[in-house]
Protein backbone atom coordinates (compact mmCIF):
# COMPACT_ATOMS: atom_id res chain seq x y z
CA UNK A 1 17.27 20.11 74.76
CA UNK A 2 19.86 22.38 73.39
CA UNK A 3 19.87 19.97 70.45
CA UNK A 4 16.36 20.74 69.63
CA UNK A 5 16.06 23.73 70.18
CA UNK A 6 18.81 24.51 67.34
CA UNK A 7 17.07 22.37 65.11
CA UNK A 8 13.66 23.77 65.82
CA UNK A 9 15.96 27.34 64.77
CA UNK A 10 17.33 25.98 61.57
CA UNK A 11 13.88 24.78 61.12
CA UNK A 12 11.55 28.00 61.45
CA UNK A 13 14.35 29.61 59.38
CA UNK A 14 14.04 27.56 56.22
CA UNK A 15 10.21 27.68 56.63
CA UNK A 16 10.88 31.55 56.88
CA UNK A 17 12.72 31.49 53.71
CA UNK A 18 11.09 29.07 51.38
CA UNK A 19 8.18 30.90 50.66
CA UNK A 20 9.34 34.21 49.53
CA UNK A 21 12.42 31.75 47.09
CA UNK A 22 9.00 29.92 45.63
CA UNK A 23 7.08 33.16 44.55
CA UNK A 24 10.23 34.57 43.02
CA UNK A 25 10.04 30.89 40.82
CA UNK A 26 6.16 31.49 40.62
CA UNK A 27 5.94 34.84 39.52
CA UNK A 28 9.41 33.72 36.73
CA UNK A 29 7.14 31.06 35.34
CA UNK A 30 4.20 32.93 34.89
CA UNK A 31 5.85 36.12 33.82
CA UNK A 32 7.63 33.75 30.60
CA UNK A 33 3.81 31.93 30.17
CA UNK A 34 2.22 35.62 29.40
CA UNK A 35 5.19 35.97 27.49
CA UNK A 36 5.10 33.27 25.29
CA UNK A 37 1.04 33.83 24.90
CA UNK A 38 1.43 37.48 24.09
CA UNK A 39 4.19 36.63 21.46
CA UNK A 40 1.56 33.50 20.10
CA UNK A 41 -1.38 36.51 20.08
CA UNK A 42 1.00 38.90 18.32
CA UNK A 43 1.60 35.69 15.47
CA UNK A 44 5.82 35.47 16.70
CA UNK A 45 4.91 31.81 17.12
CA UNK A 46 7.99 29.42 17.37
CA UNK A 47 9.23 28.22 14.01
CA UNK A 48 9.95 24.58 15.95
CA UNK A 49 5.70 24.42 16.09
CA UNK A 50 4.81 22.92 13.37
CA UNK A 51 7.92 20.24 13.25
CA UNK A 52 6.75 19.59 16.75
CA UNK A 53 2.67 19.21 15.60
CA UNK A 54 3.56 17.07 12.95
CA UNK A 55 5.79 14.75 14.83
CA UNK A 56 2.97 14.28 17.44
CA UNK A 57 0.02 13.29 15.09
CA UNK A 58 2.70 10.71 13.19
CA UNK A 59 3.17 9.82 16.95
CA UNK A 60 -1.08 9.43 17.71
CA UNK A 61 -0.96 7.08 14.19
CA UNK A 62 -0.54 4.15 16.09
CA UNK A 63 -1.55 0.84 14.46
CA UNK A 64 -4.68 -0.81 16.35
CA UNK A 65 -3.63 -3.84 18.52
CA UNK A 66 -3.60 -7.15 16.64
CA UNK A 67 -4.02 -9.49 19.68
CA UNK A 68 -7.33 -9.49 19.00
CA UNK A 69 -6.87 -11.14 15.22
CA UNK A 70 -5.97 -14.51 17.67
CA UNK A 71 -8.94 -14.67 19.48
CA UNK A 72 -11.45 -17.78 19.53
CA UNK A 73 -13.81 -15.61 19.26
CA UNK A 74 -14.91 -14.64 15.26
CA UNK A 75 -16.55 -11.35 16.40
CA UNK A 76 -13.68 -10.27 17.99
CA UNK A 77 -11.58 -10.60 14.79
CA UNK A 78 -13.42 -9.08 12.69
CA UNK A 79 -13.78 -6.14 14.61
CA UNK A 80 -9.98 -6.23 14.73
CA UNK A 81 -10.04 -6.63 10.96
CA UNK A 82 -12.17 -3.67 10.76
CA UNK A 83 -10.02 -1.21 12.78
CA UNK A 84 -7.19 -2.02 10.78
CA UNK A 85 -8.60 -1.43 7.63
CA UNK A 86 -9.99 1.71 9.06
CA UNK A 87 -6.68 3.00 10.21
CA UNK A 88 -4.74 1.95 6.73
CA UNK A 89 -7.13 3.85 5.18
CA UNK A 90 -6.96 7.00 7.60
CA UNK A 91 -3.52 7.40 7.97
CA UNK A 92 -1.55 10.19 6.64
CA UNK A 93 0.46 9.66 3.16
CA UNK A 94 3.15 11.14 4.74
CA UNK A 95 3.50 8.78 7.70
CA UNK A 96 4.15 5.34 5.84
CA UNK A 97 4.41 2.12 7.61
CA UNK A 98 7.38 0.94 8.67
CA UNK A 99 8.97 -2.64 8.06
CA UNK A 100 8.49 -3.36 11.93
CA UNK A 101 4.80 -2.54 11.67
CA UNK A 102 4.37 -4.25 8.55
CA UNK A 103 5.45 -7.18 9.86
CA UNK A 104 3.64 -6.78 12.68
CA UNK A 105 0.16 -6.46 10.63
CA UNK A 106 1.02 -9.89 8.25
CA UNK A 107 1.70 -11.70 11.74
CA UNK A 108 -1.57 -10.88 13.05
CA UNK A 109 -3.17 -11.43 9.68
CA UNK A 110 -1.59 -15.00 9.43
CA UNK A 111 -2.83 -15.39 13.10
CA UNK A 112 -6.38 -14.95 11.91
CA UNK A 113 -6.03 -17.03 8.82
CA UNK A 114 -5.07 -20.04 11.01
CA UNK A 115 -8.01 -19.68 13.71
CA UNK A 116 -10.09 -19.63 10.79
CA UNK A 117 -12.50 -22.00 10.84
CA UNK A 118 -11.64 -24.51 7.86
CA UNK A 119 -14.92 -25.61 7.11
CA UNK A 120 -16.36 -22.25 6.03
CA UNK A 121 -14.86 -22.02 2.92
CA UNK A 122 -16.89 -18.76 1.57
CA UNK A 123 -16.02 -17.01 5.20
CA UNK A 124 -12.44 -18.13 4.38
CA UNK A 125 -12.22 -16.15 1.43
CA UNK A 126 -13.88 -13.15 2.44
CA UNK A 127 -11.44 -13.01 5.44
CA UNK A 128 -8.69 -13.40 2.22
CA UNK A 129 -10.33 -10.75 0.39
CA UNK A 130 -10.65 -8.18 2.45
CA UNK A 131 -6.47 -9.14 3.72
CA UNK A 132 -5.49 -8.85 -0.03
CA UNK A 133 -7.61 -5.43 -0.45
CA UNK A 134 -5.14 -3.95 1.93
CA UNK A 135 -2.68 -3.84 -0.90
CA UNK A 136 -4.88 -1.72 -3.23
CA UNK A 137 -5.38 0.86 0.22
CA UNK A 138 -1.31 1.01 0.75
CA UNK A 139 -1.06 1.65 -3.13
CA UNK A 140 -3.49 4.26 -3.09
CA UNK A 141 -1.66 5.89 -0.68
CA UNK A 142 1.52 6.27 -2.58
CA UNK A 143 -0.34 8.25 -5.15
CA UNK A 144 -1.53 9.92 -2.59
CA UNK A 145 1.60 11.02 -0.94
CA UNK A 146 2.96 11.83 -4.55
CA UNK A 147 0.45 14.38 -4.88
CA UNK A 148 0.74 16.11 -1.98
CA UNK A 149 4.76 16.20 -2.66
CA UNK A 150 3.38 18.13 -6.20
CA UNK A 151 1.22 20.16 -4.18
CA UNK A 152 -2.37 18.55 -4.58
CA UNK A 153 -2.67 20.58 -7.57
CA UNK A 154 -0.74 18.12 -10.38
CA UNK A 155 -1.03 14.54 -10.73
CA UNK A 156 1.94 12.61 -9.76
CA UNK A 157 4.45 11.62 -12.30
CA UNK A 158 4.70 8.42 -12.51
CA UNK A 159 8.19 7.92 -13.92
CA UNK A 160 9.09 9.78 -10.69
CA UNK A 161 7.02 7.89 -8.47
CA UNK A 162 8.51 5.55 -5.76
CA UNK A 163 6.04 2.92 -4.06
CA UNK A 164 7.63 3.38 -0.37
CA UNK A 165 3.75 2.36 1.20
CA UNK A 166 3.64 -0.65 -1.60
CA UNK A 167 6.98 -1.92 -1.55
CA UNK A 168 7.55 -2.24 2.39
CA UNK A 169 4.09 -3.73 2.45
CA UNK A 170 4.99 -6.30 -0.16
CA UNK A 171 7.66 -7.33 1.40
CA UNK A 172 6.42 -7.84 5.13
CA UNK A 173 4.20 -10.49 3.26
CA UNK A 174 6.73 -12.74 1.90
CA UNK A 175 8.76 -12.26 4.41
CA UNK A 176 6.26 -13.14 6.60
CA UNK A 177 4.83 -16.35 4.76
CA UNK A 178 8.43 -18.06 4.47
CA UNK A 179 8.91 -17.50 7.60
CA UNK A 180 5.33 -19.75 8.89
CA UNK A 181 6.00 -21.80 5.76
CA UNK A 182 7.69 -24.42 7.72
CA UNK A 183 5.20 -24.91 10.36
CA UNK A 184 2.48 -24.89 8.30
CA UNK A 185 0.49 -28.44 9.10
CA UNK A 186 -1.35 -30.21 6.86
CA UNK A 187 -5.25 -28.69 7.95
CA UNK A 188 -4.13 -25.37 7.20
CA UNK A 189 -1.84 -25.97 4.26
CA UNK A 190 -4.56 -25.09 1.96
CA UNK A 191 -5.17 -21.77 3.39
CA UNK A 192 -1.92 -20.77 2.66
CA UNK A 193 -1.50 -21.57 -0.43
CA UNK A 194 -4.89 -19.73 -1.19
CA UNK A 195 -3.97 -16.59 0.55
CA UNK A 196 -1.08 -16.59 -2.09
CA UNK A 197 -3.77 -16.92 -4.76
CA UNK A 198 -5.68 -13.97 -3.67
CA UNK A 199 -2.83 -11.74 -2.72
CA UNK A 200 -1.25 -12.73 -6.23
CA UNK A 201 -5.14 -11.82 -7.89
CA UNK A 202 -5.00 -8.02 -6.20
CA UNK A 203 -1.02 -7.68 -7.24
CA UNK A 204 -2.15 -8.44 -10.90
CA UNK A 205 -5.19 -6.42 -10.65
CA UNK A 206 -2.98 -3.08 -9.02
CA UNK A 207 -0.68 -3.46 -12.05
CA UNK A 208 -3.55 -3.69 -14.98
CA UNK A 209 -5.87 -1.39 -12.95
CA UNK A 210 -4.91 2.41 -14.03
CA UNK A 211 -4.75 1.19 -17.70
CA UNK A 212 -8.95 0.98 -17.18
CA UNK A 213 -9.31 4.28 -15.71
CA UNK A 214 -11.17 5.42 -17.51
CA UNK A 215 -10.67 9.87 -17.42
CA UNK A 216 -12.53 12.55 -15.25
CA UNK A 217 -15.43 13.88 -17.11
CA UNK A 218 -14.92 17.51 -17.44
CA UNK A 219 -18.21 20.01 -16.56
CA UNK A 220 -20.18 21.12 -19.47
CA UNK A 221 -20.95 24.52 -19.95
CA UNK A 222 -24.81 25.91 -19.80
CA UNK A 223 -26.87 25.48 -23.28
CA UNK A 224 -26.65 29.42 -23.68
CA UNK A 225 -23.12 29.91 -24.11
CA UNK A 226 -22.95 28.76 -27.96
CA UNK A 227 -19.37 28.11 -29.34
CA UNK A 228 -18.40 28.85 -32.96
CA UNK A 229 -17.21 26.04 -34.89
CA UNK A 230 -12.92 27.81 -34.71
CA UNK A 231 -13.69 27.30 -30.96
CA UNK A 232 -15.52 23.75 -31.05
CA UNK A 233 -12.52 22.82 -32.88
CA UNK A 234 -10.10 24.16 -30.35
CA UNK A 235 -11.66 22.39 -27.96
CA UNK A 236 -12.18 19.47 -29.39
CA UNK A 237 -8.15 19.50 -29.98
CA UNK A 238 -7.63 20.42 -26.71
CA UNK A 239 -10.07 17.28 -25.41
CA UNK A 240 -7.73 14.90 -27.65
CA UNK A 241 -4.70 16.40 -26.47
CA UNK A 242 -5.36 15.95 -23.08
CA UNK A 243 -6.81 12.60 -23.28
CA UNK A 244 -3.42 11.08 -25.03
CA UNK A 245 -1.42 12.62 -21.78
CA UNK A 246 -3.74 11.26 -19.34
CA UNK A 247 -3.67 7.18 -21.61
CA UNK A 248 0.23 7.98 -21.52
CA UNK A 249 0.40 8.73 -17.78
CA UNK A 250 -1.99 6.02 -17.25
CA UNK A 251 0.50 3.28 -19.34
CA UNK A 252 3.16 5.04 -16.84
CA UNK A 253 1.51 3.99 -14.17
CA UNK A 254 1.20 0.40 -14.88
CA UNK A 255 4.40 0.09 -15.59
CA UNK A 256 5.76 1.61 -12.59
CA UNK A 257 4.16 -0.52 -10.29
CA UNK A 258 4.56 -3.83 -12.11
CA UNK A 259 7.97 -2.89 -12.26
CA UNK A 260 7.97 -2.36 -8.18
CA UNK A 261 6.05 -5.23 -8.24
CA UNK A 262 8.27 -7.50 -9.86
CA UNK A 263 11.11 -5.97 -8.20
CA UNK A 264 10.15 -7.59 -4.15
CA UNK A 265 8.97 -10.58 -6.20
CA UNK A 266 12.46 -11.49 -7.22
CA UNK A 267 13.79 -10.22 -3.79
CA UNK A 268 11.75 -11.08 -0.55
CA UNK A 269 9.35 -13.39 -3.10
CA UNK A 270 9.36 -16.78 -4.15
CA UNK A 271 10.86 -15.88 -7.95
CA UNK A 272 14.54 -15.40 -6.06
CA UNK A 273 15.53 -18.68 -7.10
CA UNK A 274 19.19 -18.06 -5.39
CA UNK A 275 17.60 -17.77 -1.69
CA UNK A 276 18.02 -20.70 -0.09
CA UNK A 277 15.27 -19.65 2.59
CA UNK A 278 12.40 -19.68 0.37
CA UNK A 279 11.01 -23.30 -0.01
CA UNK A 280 10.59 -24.53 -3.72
CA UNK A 281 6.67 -25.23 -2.39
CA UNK A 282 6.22 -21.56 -2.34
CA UNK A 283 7.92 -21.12 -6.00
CA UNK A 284 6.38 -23.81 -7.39
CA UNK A 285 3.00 -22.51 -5.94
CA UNK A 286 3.26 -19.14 -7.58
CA UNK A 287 4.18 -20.73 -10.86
CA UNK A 288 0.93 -22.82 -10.83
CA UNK A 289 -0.91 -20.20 -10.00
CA UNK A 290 0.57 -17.53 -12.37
CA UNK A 291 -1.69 -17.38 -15.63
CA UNK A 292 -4.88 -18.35 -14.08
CA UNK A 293 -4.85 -15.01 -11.81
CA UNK A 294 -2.62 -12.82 -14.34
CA UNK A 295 -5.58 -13.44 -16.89
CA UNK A 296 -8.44 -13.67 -14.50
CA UNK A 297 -7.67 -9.95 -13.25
CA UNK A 298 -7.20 -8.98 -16.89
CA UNK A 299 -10.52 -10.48 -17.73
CA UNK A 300 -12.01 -8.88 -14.80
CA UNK A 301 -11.16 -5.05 -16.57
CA UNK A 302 -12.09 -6.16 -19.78
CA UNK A 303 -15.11 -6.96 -19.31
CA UNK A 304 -15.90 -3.85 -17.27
CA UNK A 305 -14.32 -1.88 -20.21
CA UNK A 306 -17.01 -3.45 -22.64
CA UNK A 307 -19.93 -2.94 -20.00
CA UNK A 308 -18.83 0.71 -20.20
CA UNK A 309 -18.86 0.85 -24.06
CA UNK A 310 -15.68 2.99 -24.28
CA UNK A 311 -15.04 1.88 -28.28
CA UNK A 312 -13.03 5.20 -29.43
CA UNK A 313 -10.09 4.12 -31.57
CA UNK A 314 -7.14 6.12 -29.90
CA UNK A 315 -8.03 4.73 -26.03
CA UNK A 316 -8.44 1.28 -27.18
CA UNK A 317 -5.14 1.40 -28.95
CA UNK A 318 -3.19 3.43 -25.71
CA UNK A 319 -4.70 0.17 -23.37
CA UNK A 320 -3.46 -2.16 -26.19
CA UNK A 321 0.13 -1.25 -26.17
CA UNK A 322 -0.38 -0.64 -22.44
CA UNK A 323 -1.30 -4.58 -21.46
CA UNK A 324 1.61 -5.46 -23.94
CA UNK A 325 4.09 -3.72 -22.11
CA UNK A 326 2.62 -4.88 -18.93
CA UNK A 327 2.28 -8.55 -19.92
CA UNK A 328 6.18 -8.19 -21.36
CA UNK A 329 6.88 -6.79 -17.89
CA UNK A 330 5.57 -9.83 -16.10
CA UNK A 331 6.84 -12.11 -18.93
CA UNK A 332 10.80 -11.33 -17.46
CA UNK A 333 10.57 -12.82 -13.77
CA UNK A 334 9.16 -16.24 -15.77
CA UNK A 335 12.02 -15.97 -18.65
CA UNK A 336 14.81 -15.31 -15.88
CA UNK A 337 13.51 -17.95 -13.53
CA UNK A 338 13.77 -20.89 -16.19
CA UNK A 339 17.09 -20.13 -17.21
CA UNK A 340 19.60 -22.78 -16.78
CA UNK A 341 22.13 -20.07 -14.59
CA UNK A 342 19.57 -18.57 -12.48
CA UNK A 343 20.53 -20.62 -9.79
CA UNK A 344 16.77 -22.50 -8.86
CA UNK A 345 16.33 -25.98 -8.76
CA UNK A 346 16.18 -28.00 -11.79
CA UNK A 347 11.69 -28.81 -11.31
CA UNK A 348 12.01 -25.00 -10.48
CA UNK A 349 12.91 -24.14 -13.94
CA UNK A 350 11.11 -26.80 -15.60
CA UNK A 351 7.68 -25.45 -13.86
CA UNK A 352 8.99 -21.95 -14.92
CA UNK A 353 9.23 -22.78 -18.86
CA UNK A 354 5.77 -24.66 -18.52
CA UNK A 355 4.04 -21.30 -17.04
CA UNK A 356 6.01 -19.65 -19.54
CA UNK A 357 4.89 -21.65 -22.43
CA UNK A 358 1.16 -21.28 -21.48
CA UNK A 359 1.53 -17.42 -21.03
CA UNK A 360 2.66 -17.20 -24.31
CA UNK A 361 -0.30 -19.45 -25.72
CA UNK A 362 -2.95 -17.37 -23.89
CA UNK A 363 -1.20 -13.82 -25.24
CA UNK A 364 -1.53 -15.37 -28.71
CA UNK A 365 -5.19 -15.83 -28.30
CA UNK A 366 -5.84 -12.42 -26.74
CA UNK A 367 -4.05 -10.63 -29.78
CA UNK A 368 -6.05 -13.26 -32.03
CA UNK A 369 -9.35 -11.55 -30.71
């Protein structure tokens, strides 16, 4: 009994004591909450804030789940399909994707490819289309992300311009396809080799495309403001000037991201004849398949060029020198490949000089028209 009682003692004391030691920690707290909401009123906010806002929306940017790009079920994926492209195209320039989730989006995407049903062959290649259109999404956001470096205000320099979203996305896919290469079976072989095709097509069409853009029509001024002919011709100078920089930024442009193109090509791609982990059926796919889509995506602007009826002498000749430079760009990955040192197999570099030979041919009839 004595026992208890001292315990029932020690007891009522502690109750007697907590409660006055937790309003003392109540009344702290809240006395630091008015505080800090006074101080937020007053505009003496934090200067960690915004670091700490930023971090958490790149932390709610979280790529959509890609299970559901394995399901049986063909609703299911493309409602998958859909998310993705939705996010891609919603996510901040500033947040790129990272190698992890990059490979984690061409894994899913294979996924779908191979539950593809095989006998639809037009549902086939929509599913392909709308996969390759990713890349001209992730490129877009580059610019994007260039601008808004510059301030939103300036157009991004395209000498200065670094592909991070492009390049990292690039190189999940090859990365991705040597790596199923191997267990590719024979019903699904084709599929492969014609997700290459289209994912070559949009490549070749990113690195042509700004060269056919065609510039932002200014606003024209009401009928009742009449200009004098000394300001017509100032403007007209300053319409030419102007329209020169934006052809020149425009050949900049192509050449920047052929070049960045190129560049994971003869890297992670099958045109790095001295990796030993790309199988020649991969190289000698791309080789095959190298003038047909290089001048079917050229075609493709061409055509839309004459639709538009742009015929003025100085924009024709700024897109002329720009496809030569571009076609010279994509000439080098052919000329290095079929060289004797470059370390690829000895079909390798026969298949090389054939594509090369035909490119050739086909630039000789372009410059011929």
């Amino acid at each position: 009994m004595a026992v208890s009682k001292s315990h029932n003692e020690r007891s009522n004391k502690r109750r007697k004591l907590s409660p006055p030691e937790e309003d003392h920690e109540h009344e702290t707290w809240v006395s630091k909450r008015k505080a800090k909401t006074t101080d937020a009123r007053n505009g003496d906010v934090p200067t960690t804030t915004p670091h700490s806002l930023a971090v958490n929306n790149h932390a709610t940017e979280e790529l959509p789940s890609v299970k559901d790009l394995a399901s049986s079920e063909s609703s299911l994926r493309r409602a998958a399909m859909k998310a993705i492209t939705k996010h891609l195209e919603s996510r901040s320039p500033s947040n790129p994707l990272s190698p992890t989730e990059c490979l984690q989006l061409w894994r899913g995407f294979w996924v779908a490819i191979y539950m593809h049903d095989s006998k639809n062959a037009i549902s086939v290649q929509n599913l392909l289309r709308d996969i390759a259109h990713t890349f001209a999404i992730v490129s877009a956001k580059d610019e994007e992300a260039q601008k808004a470096e510059n301030g939103g205000d300036q157009a991004p320099d395209p000498n200065k311009q670094q592909h991070v979203w492009l390049t990292t996305y690039h190189t999940a896919f090859h990365e991705t396809m040597v790596h199923e290469w191997a267990g590719i079976d024979s019903h699904r072989l084709n599929k492969a080799l014609l997700t290459y095709r289209f994912v070559t097509r949009e490549l070749f069409q990113l690195c042509f495309g700004p060269l056919f853009v065609s510039p932002q029509q200014e606003p024209t001024e009401p009928p009742a403001q009449k200009k004098t002919k000394k300001q017509s011709s100032k403007a007209s100078n300053a319409t030419q000037t102007s329209t020169s920089t934006a052809d020149e930024a425009s050949c900049a442009k192509a050449i920047s991201i052929s070049t960045s193109i190129i560049h994971v090509l003869e890297t992670a791609g099958p045109l790095n004849p001295s990796d030993r982990k790309i199988p020649d059926g991969l190289r000698l796919h791309i080789l095959d398949i190298w003038n047909d889509e290089l001048f079917g995506a050229l075609d493709i602007f061409t055509e839309q060029s004459k639709s538009d009826d742009e015929s003025e002498s100085s924009a024709a000749k700024s897109r002329s020198d720009g496809m030569t430079a571009v076609l010279g760009l994509l000439r080098q990955p052919l000329e290095r490949t079929a060289k004797s040192d470059s370390g690829a197999q000895r079909h390798v570099r026969m298949r090389a000089k054939d594509t090369l030979q035909g490119l050739e041919e086909r630039e000789k009839g372009i410059s011929a028209d």
